[in-house]
C-alpha atoms as a PDB file:
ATOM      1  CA  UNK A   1       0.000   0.000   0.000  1.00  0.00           C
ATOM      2  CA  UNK A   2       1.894   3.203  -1.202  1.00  0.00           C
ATOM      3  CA  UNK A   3       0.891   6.234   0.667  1.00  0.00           C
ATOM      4  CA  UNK A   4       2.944  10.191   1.814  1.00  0.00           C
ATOM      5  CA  UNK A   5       1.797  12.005   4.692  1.00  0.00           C
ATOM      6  CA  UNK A   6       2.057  15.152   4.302  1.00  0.00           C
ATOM      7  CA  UNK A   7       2.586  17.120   7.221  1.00  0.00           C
ATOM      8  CA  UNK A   8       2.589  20.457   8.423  1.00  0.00           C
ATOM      9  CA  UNK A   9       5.260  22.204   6.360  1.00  0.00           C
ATOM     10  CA  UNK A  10       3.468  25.418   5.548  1.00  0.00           C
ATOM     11  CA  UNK A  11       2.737  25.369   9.138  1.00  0.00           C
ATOM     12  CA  UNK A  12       1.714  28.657  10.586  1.00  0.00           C
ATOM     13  CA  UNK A  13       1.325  30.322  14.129  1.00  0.00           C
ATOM     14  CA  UNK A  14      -1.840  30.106  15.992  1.00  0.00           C
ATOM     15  CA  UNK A  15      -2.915  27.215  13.673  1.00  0.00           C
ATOM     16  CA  UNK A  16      -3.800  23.531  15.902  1.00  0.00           C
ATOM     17  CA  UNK A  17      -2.904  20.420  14.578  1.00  0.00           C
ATOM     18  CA  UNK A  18      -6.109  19.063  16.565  1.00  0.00           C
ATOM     19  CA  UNK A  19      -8.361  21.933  14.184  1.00  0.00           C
ATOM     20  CA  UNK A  20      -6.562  21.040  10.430  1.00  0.00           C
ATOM     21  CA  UNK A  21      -9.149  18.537   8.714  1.00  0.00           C
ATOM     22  CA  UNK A  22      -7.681  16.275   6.516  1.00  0.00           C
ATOM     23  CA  UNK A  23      -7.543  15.427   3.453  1.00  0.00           C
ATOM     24  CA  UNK A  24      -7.501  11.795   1.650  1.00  0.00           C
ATOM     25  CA  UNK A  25      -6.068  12.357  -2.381  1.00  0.00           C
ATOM     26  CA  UNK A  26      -6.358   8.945  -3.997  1.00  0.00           C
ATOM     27  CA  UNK A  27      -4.556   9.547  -7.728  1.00  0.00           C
ATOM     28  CA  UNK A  28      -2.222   6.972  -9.628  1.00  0.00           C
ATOM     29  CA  UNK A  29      -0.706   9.832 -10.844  1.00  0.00           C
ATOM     30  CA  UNK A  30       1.939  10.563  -7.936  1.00  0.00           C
ATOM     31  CA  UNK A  31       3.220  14.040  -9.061  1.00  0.00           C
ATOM     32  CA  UNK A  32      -0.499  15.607  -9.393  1.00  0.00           C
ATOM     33  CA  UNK A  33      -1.379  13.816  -5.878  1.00  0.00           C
ATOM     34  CA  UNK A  34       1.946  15.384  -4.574  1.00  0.00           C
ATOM     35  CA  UNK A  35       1.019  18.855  -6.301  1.00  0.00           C
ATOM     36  CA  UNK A  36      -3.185  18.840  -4.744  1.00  0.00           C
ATOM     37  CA  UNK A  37      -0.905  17.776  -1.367  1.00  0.00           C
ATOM     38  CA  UNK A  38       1.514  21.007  -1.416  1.00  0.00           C
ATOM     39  CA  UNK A  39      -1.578  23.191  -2.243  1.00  0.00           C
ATOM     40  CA  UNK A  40      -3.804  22.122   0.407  1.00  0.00           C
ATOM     41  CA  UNK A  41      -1.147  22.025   2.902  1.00  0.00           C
ATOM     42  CA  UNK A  42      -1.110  25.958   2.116  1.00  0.00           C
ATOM     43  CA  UNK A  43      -4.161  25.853   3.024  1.00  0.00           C
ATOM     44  CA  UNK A  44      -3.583  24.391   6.219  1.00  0.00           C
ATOM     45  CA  UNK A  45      -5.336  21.070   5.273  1.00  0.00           C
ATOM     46  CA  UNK A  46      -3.375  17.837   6.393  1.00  0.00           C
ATOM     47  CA  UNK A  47      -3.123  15.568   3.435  1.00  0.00           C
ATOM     48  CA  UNK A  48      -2.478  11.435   2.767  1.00  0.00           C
ATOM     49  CA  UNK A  49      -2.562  10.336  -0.264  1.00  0.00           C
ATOM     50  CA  UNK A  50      -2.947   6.731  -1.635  1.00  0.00           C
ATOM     51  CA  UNK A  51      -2.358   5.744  -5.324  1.00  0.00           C
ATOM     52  CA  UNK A  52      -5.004   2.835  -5.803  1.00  0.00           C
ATOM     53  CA  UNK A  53      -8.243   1.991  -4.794  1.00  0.00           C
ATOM     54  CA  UNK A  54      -7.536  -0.895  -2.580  1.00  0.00           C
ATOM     55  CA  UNK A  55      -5.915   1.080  -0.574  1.00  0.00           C
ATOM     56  CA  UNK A  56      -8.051   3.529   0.372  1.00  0.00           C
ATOM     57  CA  UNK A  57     -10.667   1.090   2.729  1.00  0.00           C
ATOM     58  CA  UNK A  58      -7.410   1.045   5.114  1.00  0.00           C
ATOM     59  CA  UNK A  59      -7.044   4.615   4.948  1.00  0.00           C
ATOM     60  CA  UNK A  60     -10.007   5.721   5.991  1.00  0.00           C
ATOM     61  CA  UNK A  61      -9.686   3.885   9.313  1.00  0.00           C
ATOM     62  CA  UNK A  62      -6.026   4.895   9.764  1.00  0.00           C
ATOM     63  CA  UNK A  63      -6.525   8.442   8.982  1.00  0.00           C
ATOM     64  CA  UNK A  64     -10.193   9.376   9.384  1.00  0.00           C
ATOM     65  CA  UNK A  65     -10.849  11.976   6.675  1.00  0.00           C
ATOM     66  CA  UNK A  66     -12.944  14.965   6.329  1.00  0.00           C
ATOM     67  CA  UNK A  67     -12.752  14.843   2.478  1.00  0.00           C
ATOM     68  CA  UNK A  68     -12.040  12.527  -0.309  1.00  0.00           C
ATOM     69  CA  UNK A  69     -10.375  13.521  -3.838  1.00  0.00           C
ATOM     70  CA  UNK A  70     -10.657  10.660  -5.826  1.00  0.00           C
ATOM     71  CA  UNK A  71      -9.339  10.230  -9.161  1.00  0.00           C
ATOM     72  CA  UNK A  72     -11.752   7.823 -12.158  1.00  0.00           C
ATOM     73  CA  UNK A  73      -8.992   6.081 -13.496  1.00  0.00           C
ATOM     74  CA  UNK A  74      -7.136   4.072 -11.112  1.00  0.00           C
ATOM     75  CA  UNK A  75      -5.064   0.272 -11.490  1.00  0.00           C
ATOM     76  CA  UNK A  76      -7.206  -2.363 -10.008  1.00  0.00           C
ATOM     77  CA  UNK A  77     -10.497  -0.611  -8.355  1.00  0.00           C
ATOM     78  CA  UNK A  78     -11.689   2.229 -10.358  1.00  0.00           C
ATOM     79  CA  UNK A  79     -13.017   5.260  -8.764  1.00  0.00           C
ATOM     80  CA  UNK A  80     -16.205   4.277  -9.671  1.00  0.00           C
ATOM     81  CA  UNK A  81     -16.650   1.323  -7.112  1.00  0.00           C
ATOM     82  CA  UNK A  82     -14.500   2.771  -5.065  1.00  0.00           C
ATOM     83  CA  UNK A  83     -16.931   5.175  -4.123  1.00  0.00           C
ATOM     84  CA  UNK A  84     -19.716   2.821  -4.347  1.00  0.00           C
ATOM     85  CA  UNK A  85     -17.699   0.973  -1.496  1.00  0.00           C
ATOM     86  CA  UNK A  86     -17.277   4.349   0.408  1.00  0.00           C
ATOM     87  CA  UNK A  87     -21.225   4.666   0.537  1.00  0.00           C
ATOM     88  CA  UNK A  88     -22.303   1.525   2.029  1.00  0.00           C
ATOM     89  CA  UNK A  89     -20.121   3.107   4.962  1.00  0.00           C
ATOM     90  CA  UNK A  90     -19.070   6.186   4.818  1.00  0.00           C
ATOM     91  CA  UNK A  91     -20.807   9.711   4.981  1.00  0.00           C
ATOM     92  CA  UNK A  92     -17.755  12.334   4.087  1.00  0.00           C
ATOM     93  CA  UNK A  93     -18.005  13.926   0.892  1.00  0.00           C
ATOM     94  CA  UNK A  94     -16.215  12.746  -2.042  1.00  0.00           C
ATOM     95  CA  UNK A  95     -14.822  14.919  -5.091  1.00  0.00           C
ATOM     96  CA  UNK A  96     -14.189  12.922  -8.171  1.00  0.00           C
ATOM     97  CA  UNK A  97     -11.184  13.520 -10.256  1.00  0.00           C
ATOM     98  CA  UNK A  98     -11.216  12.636 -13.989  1.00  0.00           C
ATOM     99  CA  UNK A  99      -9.834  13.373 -17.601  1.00  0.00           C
ATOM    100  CA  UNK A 100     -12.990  11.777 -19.004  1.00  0.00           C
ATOM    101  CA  UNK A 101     -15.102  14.863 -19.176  1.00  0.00           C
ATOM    102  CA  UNK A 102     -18.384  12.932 -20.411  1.00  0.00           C
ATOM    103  CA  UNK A 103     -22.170  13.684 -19.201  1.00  0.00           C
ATOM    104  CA  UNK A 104     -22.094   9.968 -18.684  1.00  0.00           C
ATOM    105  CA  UNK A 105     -18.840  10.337 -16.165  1.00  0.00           C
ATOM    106  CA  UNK A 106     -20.227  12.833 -14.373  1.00  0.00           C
ATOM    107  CA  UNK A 107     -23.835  11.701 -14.094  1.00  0.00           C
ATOM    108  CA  UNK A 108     -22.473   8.346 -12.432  1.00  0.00           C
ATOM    109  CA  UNK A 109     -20.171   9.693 -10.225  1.00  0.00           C
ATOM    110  CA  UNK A 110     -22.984  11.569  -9.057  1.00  0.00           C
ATOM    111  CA  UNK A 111     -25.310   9.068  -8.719  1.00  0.00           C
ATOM    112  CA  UNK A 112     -23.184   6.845  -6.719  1.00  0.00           C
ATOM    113  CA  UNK A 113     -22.973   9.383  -4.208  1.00  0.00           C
ATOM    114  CA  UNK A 114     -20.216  11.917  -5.182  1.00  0.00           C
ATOM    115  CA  UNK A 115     -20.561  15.133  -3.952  1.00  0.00           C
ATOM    116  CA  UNK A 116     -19.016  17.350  -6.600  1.00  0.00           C
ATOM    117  CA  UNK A 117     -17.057  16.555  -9.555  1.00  0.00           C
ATOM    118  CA  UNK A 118     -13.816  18.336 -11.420  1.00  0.00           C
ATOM    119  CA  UNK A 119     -11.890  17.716 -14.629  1.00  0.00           C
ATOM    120  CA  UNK A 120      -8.632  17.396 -15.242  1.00  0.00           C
ATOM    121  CA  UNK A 121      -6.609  19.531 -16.376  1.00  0.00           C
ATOM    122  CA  UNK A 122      -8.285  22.062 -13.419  1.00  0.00           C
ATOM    123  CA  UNK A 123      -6.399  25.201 -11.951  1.00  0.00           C
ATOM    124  CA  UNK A 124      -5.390  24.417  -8.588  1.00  0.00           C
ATOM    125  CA  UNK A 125      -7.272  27.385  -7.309  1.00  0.00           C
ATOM    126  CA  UNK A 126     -10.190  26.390  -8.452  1.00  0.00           C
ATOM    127  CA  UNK A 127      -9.796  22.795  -6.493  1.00  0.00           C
ATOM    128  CA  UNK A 128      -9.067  24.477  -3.104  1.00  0.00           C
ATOM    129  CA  UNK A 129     -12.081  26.763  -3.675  1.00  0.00           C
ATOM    130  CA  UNK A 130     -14.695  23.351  -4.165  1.00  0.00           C
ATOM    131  CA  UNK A 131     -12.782  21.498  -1.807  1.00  0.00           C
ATOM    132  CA  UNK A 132     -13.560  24.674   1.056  1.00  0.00           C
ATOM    133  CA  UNK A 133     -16.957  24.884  -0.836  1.00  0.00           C
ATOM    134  CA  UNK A 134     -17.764  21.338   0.296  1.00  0.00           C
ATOM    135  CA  UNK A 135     -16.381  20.805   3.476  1.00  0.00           C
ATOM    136  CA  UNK A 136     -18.504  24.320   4.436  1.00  0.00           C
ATOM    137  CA  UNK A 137     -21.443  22.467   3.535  1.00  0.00           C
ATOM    138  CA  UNK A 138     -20.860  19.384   4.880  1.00  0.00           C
ATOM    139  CA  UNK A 139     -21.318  19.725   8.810  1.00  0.00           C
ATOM    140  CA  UNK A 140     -22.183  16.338  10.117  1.00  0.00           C
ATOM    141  CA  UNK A 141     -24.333  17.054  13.120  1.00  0.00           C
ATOM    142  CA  UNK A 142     -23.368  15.569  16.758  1.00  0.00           C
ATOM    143  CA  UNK A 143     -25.902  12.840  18.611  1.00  0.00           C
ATOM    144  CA  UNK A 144     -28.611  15.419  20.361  1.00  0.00           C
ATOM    145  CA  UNK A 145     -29.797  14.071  23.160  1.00  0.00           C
ATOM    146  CA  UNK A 146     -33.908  12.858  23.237  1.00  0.00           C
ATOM    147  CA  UNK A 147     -35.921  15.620  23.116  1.00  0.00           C
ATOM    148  CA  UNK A 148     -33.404  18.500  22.199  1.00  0.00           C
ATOM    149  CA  UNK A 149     -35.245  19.918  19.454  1.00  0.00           C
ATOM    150  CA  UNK A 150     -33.735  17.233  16.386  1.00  0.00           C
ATOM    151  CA  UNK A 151     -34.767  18.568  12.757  1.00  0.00           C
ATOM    152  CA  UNK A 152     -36.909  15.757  12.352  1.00  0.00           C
ATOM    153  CA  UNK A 153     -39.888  15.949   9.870  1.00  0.00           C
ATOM    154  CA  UNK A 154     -42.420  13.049   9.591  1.00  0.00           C
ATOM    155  CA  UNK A 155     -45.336  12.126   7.061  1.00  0.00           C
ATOM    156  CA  UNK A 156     -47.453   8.779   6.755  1.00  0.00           C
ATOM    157  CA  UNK A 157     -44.439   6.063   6.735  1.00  0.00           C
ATOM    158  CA  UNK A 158     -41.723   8.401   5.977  1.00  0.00           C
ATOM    159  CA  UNK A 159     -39.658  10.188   8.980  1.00  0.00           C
ATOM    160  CA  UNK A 160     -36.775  11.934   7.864  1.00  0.00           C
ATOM    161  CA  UNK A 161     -33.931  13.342  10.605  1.00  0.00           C
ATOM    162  CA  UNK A 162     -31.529  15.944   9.487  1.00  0.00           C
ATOM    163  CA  UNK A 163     -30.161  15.478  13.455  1.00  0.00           C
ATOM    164  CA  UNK A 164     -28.788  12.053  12.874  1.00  0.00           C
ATOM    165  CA  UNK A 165     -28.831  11.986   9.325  1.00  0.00           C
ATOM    166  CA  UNK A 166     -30.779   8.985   8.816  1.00  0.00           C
ATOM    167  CA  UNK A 167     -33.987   8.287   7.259  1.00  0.00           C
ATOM    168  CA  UNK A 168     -37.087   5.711   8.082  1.00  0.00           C
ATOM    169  CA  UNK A 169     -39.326   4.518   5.377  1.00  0.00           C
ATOM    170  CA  UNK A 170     -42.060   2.179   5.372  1.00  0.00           C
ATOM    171  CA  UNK A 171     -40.357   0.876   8.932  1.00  0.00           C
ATOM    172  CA  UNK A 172     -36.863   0.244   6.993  1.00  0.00           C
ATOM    173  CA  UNK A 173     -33.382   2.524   7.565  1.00  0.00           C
ATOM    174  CA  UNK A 174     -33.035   3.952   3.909  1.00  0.00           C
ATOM    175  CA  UNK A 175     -29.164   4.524   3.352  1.00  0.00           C
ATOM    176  CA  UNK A 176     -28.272   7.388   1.293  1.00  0.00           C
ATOM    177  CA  UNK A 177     -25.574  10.015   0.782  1.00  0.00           C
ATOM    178  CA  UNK A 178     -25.879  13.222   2.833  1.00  0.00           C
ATOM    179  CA  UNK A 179     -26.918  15.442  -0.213  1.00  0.00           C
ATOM    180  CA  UNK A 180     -29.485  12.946  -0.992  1.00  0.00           C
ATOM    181  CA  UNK A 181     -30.981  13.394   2.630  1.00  0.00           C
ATOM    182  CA  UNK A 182     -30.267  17.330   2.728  1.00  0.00           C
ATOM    183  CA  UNK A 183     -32.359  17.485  -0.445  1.00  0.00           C
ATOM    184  CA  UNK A 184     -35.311  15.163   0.984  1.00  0.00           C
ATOM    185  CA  UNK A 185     -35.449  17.333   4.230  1.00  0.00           C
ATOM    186  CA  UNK A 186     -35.384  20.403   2.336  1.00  0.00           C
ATOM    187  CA  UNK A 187     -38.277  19.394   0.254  1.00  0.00           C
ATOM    188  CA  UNK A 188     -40.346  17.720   2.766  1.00  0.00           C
ATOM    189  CA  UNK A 189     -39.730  20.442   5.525  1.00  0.00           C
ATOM    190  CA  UNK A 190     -41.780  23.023   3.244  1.00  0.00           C
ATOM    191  CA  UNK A 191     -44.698  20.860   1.705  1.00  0.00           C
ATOM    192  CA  UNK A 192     -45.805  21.899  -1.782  1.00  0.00           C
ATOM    193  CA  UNK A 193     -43.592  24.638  -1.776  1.00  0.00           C
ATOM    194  CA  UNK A 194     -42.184  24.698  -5.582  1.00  0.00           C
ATOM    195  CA  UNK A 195     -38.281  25.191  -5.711  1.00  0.00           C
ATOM    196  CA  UNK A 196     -36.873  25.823  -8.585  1.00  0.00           C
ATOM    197  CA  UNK A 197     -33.324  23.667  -9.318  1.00  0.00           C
ATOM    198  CA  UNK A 198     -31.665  27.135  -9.194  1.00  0.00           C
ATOM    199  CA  UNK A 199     -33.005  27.467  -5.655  1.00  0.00           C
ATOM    200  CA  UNK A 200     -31.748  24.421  -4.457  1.00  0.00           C
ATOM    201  CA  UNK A 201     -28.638  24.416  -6.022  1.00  0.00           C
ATOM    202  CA  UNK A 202     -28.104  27.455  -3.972  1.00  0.00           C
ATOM    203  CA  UNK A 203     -29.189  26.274  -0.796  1.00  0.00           C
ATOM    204  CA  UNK A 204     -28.084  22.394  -0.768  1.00  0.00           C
ATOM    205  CA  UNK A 205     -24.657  23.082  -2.936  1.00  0.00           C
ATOM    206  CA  UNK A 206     -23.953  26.837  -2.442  1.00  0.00           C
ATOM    207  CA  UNK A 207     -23.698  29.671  -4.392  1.00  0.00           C
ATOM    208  CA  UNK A 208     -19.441  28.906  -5.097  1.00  0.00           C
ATOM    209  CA  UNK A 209     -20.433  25.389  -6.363  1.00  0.00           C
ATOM    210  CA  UNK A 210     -19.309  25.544 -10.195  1.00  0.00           C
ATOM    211  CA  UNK A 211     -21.823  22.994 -11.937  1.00  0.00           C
ATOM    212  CA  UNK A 212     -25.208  22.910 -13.305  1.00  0.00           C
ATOM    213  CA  UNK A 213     -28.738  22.338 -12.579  1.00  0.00           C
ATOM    214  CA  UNK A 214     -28.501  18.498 -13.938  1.00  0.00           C
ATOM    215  CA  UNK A 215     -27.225  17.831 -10.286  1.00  0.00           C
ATOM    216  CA  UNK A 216     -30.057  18.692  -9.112  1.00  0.00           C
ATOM    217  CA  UNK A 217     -31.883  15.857 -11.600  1.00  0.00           C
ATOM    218  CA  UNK A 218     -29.296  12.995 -10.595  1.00  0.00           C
ATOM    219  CA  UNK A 219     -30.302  13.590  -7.052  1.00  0.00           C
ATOM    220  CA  UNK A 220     -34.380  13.439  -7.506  1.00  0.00           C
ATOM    221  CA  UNK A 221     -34.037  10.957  -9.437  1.00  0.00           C
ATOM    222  CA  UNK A 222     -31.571   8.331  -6.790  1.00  0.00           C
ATOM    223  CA  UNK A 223     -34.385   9.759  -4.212  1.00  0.00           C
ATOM    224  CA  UNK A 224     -37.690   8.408  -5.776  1.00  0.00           C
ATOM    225  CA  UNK A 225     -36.024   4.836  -6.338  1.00  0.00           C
ATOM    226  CA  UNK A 226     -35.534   4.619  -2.883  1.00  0.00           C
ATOM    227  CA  UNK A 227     -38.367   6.710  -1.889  1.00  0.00           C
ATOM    228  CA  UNK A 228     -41.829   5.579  -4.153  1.00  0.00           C
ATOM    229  CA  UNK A 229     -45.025   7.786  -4.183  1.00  0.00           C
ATOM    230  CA  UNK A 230     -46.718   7.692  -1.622  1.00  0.00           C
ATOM    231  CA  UNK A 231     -50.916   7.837  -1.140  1.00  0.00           C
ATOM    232  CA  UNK A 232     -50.600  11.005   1.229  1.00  0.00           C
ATOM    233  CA  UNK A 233     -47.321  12.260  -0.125  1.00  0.00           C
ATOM    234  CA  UNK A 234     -44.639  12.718  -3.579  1.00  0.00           C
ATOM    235  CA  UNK A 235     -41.580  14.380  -5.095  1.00  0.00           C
ATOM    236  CA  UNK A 236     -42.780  16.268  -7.173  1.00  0.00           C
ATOM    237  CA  UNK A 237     -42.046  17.704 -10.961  1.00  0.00           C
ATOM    238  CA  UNK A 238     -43.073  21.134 -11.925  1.00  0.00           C
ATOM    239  CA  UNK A 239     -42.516  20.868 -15.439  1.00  0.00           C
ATOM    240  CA  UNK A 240     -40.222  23.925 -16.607  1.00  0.00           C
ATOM    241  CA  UNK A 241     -39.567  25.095 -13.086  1.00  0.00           C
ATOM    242  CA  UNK A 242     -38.527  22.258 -10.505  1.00  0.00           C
ATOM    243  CA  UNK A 243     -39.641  20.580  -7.374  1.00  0.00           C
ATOM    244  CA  UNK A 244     -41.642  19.972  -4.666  1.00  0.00           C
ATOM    245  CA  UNK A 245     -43.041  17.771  -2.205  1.00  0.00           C
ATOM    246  CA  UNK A 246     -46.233  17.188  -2.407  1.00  0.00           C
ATOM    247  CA  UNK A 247     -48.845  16.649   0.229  1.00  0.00           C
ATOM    248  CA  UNK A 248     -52.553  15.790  -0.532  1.00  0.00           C
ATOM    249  CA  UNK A 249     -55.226  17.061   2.264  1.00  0.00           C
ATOM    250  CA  UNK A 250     -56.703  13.757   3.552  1.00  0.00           C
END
């Protein structure tokens, strides 16, 4: 397993190791791994990076991180399952790296749970700037204790906690990415409210995130095969204009 921990070489007063969040790069490519490395660690980010996909199962337990950059086209397990993998476990976001700049590419990443996805070649800049972009929206909420007011919104056999990110359906745990439950709470928590994709790009993704309204799409469409119509309650189309969830007066 071929790995470089990067430590804190740009390392500046006032700055804890115990507050740096850390990054996992996972390229074949060792001198644009080594390059993402010496610009994050500007930023103050600690960085590991790993150069195949078996590989990085072993570092997520050894170094726990708060972000993964992880490159298509690997030897062995392409980025592909490799983040398939992640999800059946894992929660932190994931930014997939690729040369393959295809609809196709990008509409599978997404679907199996990436959370943003760059081409190569990208400007460096441009990589810290989605990389802070998603780690500011990503803020995995602590256990509450019972009764201390969880974001919790509930409908005829669908319960859906933005507290504990986890979702109940029809009495079964539905697993699904974070941005997949951010954008079912959303919804749900304002019932036939119409949103257009502009609106949630902007308040799921951010105004910084550099992408289009297609993401949006990917996302309503990995939530209604895990989440059917209901008698009481849909997801809703608004053809021309976007979403909403849909609530019938019974």
């Amino acid at each position: 397993m071929a790995f470089l921990l990067w430590d804190n070489i740009f390392h500046q007063k006032g700055h804890k190791m115990a507050t740096k969040q850390k990054i996992l790069i996972v390229d074949d490519d060792n001198n644009i791994a080594e390059l993402i490395a010496l610009y994050l660690t500007k930023e103050c980010y600690e960085t590991m990076i790993v150069n195949d996909g078996e590989s990085v199962l072993p570092a997520m337990e050894s170094f726990s991180p708060n972000l993964i950059l992880l490159d298509i086209m690997l030897p062995g397990i392409d980025g592909f399952q490799v983040c398939r993998e992640l999800r059946t476990k894992y929660s932190v976001p994931i930014i997939m790296l690729s040369a393959k700049g295809e609809v196709f590419d990008k509409v599978l990443g997404l679907e199996l749970g990436a959370d943003d996805y760059i081409e190569k070649p990208f400007d460096t800049k441009e990589l810290v700037a989605r990389v802070k972009a998603v780690l500011r929206r990503y803020k995995p909420a602590p256990p509450s204790p019972a009764g201390s007011g969880e974001k919790c919104v509930q409908y005829t056999d669908l319960s859906i906690n933005l507290t504990n990110y986890s979702v109940q359906y029809k009495g079964r745990t539905i697993d699904m990415p974070p941005k997949e439950l951010e954008l079912l709470y959303f919804l749900a928590a304002s019932p036939n409210h119409v949103f257009t994709r502009e609106q949630l790009l902007d308040q799921l993704w951010g105004y910084e995130y550099i992408g289009d309204t297609r993401t949006v799409d990917v996302h309503i469409k990995r939530l209604r095969e895990k989440i059917k119509d209901h008698g009481n309650w849909k997801i809703s189309t608004i053809w021309g204009v976007g979403y909403k969830f849909e609530v019938r007066n019974t």
